[in-house]
C-alpha atoms as a PDB file:
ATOM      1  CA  UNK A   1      32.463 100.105 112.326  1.00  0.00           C
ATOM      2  CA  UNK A   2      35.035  97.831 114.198  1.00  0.00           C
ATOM      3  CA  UNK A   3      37.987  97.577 112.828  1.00  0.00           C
ATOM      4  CA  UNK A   4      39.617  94.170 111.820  1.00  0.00           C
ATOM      5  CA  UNK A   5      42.136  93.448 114.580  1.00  0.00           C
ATOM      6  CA  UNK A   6      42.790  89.867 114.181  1.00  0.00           C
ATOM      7  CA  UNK A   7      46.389  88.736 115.216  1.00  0.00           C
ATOM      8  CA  UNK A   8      48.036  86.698 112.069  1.00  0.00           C
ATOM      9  CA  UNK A   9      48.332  82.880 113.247  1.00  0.00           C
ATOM     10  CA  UNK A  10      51.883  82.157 114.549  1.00  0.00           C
ATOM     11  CA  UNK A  11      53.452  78.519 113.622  1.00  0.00           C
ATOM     12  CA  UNK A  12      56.589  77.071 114.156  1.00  0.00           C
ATOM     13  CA  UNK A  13      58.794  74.567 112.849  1.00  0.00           C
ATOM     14  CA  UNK A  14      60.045  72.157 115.851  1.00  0.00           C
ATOM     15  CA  UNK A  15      61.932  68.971 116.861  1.00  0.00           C
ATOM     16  CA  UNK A  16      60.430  66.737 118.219  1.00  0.00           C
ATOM     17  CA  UNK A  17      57.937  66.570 121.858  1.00  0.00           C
ATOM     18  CA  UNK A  18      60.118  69.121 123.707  1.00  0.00           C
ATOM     19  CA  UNK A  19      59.904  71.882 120.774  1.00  0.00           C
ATOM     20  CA  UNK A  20      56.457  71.513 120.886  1.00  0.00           C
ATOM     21  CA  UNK A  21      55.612  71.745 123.771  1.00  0.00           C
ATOM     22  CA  UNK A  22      57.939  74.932 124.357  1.00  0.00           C
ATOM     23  CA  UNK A  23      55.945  76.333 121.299  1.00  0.00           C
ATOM     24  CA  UNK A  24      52.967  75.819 122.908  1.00  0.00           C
ATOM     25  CA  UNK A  25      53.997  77.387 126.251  1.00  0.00           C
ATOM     26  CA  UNK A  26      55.356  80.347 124.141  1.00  0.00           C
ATOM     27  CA  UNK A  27      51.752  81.070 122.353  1.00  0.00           C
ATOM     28  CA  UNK A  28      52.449  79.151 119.222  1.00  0.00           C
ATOM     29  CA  UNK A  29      48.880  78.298 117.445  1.00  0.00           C
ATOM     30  CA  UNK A  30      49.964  75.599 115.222  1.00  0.00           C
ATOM     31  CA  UNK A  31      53.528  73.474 115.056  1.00  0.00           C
ATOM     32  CA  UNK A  32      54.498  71.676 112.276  1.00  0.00           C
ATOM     33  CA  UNK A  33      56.254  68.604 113.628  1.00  0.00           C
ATOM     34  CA  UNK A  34      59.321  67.816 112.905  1.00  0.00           C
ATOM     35  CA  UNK A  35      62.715  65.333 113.522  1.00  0.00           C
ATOM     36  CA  UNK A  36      65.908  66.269 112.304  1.00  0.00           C
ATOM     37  CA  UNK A  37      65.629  70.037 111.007  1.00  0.00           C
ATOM     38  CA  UNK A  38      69.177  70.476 110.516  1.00  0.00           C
ATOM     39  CA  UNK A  39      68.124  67.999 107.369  1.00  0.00           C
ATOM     40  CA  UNK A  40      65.283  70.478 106.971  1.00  0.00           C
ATOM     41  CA  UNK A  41      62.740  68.092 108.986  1.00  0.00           C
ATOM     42  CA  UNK A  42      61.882  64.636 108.354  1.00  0.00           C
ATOM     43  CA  UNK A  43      58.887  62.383 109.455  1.00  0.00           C
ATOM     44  CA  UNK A  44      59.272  62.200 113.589  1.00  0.00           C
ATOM     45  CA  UNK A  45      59.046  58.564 115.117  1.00  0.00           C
ATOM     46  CA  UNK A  46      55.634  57.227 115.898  1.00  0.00           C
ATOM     47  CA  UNK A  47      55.871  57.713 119.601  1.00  0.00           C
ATOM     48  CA  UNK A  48      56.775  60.859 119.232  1.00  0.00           C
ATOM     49  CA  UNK A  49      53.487  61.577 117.583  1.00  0.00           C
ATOM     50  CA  UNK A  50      51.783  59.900 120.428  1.00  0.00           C
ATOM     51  CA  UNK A  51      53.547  61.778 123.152  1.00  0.00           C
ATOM     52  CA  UNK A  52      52.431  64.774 120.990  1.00  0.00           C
ATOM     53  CA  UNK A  53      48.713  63.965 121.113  1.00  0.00           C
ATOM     54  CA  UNK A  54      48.489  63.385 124.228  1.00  0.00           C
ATOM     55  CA  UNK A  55      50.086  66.382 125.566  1.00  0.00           C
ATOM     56  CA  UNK A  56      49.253  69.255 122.614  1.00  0.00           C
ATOM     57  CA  UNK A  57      46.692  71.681 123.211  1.00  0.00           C
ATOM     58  CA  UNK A  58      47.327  73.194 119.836  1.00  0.00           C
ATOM     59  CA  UNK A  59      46.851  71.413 116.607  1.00  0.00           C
ATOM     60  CA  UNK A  60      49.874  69.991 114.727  1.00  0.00           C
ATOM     61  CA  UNK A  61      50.784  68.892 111.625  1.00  0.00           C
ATOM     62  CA  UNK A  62      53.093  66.322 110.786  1.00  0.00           C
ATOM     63  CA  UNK A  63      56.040  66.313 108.029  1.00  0.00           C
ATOM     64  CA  UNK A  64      56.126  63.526 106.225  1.00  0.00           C
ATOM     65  CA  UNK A  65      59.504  62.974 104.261  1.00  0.00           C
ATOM     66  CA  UNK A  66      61.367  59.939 104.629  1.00  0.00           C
ATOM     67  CA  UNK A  67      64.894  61.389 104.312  1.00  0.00           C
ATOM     68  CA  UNK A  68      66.756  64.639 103.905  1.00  0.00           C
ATOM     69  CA  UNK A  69      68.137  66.256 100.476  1.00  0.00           C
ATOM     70  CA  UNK A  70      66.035  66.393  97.654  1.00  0.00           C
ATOM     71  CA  UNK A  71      62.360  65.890  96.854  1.00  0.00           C
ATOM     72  CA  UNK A  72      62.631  63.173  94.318  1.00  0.00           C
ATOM     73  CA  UNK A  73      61.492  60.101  95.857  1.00  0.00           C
ATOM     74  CA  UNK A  74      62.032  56.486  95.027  1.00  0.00           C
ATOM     75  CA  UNK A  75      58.711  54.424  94.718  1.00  0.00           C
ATOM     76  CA  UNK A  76      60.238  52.628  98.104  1.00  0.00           C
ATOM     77  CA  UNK A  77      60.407  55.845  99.855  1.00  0.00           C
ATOM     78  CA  UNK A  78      57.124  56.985  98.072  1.00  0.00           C
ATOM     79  CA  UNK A  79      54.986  54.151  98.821  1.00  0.00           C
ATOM     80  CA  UNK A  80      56.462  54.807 103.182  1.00  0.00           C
ATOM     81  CA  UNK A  81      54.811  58.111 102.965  1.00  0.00           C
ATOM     82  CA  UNK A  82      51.742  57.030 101.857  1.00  0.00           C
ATOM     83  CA  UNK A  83      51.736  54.566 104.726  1.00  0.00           C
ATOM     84  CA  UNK A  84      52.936  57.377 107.218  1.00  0.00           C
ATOM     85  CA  UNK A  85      50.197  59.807 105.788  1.00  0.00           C
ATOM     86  CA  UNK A  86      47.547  56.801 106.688  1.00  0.00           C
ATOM     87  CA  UNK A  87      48.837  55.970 109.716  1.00  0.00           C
ATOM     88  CA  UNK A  88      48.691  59.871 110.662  1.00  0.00           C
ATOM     89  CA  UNK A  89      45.391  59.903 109.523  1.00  0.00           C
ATOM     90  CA  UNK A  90      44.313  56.650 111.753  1.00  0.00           C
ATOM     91  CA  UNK A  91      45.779  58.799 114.812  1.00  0.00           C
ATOM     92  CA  UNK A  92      43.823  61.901 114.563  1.00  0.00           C
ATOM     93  CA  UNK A  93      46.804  64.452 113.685  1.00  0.00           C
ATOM     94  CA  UNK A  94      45.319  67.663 112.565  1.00  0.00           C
ATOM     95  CA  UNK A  95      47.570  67.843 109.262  1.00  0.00           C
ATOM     96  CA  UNK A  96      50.193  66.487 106.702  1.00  0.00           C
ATOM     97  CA  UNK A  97      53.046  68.504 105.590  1.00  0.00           C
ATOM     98  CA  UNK A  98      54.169  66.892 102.305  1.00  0.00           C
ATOM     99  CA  UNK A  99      55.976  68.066  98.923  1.00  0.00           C
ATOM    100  CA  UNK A 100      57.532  65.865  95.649  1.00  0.00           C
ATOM    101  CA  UNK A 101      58.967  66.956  92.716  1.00  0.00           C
ATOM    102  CA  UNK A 102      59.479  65.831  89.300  1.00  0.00           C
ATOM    103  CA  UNK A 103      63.220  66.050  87.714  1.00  0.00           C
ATOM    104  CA  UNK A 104      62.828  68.684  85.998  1.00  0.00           C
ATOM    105  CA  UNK A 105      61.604  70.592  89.089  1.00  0.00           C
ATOM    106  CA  UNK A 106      57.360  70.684  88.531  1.00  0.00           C
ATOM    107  CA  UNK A 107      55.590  69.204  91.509  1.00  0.00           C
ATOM    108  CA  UNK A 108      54.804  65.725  90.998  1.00  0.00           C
ATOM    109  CA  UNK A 109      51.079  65.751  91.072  1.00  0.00           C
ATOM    110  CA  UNK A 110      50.107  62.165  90.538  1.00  0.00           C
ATOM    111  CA  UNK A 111      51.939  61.255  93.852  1.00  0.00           C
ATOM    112  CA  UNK A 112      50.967  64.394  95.386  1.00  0.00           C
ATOM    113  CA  UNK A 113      47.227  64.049  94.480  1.00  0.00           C
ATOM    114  CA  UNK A 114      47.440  60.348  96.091  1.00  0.00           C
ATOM    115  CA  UNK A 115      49.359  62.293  99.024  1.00  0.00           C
ATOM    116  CA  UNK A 116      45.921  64.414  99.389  1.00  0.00           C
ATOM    117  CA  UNK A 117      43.680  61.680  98.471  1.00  0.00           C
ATOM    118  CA  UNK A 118      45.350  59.448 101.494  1.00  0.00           C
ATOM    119  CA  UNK A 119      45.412  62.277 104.060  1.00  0.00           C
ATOM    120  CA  UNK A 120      41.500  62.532 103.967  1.00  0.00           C
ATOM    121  CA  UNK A 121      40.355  65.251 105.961  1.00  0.00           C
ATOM    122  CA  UNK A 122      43.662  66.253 107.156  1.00  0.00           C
ATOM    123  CA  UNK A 123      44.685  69.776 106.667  1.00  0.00           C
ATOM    124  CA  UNK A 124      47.624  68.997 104.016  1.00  0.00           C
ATOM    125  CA  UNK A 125      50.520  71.950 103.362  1.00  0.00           C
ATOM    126  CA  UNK A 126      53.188  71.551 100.795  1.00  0.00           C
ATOM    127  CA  UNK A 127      56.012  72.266 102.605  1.00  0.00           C
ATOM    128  CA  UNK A 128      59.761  74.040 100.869  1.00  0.00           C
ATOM    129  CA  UNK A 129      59.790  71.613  98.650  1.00  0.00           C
ATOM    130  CA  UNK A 130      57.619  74.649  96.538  1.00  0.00           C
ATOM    131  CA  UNK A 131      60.730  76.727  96.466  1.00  0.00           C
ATOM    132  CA  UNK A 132      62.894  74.049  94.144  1.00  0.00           C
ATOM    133  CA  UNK A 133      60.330  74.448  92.136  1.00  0.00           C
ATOM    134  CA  UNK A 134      60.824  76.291  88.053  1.00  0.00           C
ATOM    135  CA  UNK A 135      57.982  77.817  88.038  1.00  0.00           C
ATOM    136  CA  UNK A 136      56.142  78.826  90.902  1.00  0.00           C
ATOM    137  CA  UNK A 137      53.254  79.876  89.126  1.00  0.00           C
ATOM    138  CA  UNK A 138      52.681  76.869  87.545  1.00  0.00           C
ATOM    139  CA  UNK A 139      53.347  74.841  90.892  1.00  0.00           C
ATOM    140  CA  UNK A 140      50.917  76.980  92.927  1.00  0.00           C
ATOM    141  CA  UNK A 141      48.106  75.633  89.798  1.00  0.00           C
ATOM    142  CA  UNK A 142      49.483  72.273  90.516  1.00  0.00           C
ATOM    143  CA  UNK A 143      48.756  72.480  94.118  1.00  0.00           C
ATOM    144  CA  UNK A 144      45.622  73.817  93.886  1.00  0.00           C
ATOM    145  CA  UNK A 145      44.630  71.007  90.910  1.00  0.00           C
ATOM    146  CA  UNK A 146      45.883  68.477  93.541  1.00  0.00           C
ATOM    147  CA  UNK A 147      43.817  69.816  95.982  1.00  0.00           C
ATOM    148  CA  UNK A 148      46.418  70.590  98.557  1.00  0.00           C
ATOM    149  CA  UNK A 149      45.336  73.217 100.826  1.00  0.00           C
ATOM    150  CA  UNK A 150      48.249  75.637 102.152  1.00  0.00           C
ATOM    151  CA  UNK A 151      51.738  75.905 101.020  1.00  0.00           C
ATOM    152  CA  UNK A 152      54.733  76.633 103.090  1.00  0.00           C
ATOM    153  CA  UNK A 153      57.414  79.339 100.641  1.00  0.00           C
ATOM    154  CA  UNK A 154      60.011  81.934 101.472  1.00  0.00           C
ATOM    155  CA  UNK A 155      59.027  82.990  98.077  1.00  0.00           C
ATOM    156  CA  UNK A 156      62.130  80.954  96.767  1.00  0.00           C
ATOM    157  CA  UNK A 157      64.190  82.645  98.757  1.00  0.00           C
ATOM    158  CA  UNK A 158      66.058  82.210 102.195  1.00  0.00           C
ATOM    159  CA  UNK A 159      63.411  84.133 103.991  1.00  0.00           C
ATOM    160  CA  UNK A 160      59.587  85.312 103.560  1.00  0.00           C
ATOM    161  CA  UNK A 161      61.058  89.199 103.683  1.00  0.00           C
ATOM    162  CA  UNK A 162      63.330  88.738 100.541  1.00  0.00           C
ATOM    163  CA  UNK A 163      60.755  86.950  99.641  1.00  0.00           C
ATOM    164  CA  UNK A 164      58.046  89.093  99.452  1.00  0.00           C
ATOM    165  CA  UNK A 165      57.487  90.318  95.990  1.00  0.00           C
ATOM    166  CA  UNK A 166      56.951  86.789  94.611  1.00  0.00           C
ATOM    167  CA  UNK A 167      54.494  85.840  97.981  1.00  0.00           C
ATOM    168  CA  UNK A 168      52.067  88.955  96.865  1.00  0.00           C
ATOM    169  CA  UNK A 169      52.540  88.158  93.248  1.00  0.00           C
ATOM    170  CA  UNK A 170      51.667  83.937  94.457  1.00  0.00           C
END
């Protein structure tokens, strides 16, 4: 019997064309696609997601978050993301990275649902957003009730390695 060797899937967070194509170059499999990360990433410009398709040999998703700070959204700034997630979807990007959250820190899973429902067959990840959650029990059911398909945690901490008790509980 062979034993299961399979390398765990490396993917990084970058800015922009130039971080993802270093990525790349450095063995990445998958980038999440970023602008601004010292706001903790928000949607990248249009043409940067062009310049990305035609250069990536490695699929990429695409965050979609209008602004930095928190994850309550106006309807304004909801209603952009829904157009961003469709006009991601129109250019053949291999995912969404997405996350909204009620006030009292649930995820919101009507807009989220409509998040998943617009992406199509994109790959869709809710991204840190998870970690402001209450409960992360509950928002890991909510998730999965709103169909999205990966979620990106530190285990509501800084990193994955303090982390890890509530990632193997999750």
């Amino acid at each position: 019997m062979v034993a299961d060797t399979q390398k765990p899937l490396i993917e990084i967070c970058v800015e922009g064309i130039d971080g993802l194509l270093a990525a790349q170059a450095a063995g990445a499999d998958r980038v999440e696609l970023c602008a601004s990360l010292i706001e903790g990433g928000i949607t990248p410009s249009l043409g940067t997601v062009r310049a990305a398709l035609e250069s990536a040999t490695i699929p990429f998703h695409v965050i979609v978050r209008p602004r930095g700070g928190d994850f309550l959204y106006s309807e304004a700034e909801y209603r952009s993301m829904l157009a961003d997630v469709e006009a991601l979807r129109e250019l053949g990007v291999a995912g969404v990275v997405v996350g909204c959250l009620t006030a009292d820190g649930a995820i919101d899973e009507a807009r989220m649902s409509a998040l998943v429902e617009a992406a199509g067959p994109l790959n869709v990840t809710c991204h840190r957003a998870f970690d402001m959650t209450r409960d992360p029990a509950e928002a890991l059911e909510a998730l999965i009730r709103c169909k999205v398909g990966r979620v990106l945690t530190s285990g509501k901490r800084d990193t994955a390695l303090e982390g890890v008790e509530l990632l193997a509980e999750l």
